[in-house]
Protein backbone atom coordinates (compact mmCIF):
# COMPACT_ATOMS: atom_id res chain seq x y z
CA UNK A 1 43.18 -77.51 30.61
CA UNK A 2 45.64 -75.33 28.56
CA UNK A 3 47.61 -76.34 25.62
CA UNK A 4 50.40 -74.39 24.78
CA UNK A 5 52.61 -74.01 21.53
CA UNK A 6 56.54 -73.56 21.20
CA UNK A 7 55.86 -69.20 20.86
CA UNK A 8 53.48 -69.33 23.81
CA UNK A 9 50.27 -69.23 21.53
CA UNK A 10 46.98 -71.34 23.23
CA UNK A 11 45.89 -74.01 21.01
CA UNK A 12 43.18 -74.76 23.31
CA UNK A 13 42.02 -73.28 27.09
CA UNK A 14 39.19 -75.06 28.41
CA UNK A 15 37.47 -75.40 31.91
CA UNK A 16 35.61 -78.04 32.68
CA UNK A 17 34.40 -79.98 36.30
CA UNK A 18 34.97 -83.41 36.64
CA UNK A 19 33.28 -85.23 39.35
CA UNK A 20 35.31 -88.11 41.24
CA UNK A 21 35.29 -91.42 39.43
CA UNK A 22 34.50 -89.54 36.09
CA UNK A 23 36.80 -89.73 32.99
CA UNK A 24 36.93 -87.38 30.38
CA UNK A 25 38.93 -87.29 26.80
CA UNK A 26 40.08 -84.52 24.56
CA UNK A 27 41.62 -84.18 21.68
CA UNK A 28 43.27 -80.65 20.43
CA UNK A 29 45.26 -80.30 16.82
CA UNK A 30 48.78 -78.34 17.67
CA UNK A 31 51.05 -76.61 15.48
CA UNK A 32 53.44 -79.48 13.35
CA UNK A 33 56.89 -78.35 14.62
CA UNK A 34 58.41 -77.15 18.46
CA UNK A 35 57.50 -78.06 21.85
CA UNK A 36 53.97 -78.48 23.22
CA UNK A 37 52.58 -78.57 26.86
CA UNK A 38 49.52 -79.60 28.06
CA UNK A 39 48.94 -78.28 31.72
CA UNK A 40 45.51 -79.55 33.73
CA UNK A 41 44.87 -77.47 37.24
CA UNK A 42 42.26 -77.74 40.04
CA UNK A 43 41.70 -76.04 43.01
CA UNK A 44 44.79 -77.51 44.82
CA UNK A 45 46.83 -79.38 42.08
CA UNK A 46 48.35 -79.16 38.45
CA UNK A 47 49.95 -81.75 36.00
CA UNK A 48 51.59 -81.19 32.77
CA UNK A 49 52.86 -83.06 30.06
CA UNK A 50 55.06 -81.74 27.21
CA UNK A 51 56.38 -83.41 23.56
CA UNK A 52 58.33 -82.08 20.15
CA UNK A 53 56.23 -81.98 17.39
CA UNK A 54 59.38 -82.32 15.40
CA UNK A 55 59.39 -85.68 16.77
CA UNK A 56 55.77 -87.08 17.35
CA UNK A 57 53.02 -86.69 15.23
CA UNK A 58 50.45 -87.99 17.39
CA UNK A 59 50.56 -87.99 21.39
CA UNK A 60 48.71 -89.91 23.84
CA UNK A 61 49.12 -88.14 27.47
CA UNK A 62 46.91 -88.91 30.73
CA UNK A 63 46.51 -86.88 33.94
CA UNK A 64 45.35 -88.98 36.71
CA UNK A 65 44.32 -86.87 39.81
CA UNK A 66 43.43 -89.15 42.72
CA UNK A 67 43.35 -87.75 46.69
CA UNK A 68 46.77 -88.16 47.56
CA UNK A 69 48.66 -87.75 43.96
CA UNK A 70 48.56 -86.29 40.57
CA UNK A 71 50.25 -88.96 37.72
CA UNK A 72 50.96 -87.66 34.82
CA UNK A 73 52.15 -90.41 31.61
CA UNK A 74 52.64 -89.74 27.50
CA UNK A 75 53.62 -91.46 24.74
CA UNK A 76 54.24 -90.68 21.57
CA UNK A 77 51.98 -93.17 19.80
CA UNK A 78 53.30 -91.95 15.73
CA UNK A 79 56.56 -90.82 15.42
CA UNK A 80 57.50 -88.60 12.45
């Protein structure tokens, strides 16, 4: 999992393996202004999400990986 800020910085790179069925949650604190993008990879498959912090204060995004599809879904949950 990498999360990325509006100049390219890394707010937060971590790997982690997640065994089928398993669940897990994170929570990383981004810069307050520009675009963000959160991009999850495994061995054969990526999903991203992206959001304006000019816009949302506080966003909810899920990657769901299951053997035929990667979903990705956000929302902002507090708008600025």
């Amino acid at each position: 999992m990498t999360v990325t800020g509006p100049d390219g910085e890394t707010y937060e790179e971590e790997t982690d393996r997640i065994d089928a069925g398993v669940a897990r949650a994170f929570e990383v604190v981004v810069g307050e202004s520009g675009r963000h993008e959160l991009t999850v990879t495994g061995d054969d498959w990526s999903g991203s999400l992206a959001w304006n912090a000019d816009d949302c204060l506080l966003y909810d995004g899920q990657v769901r990986v299951t053997e035929t599809a990667v979903e990705t879904a956000g929302e902002c949950i507090d708008s600025r």
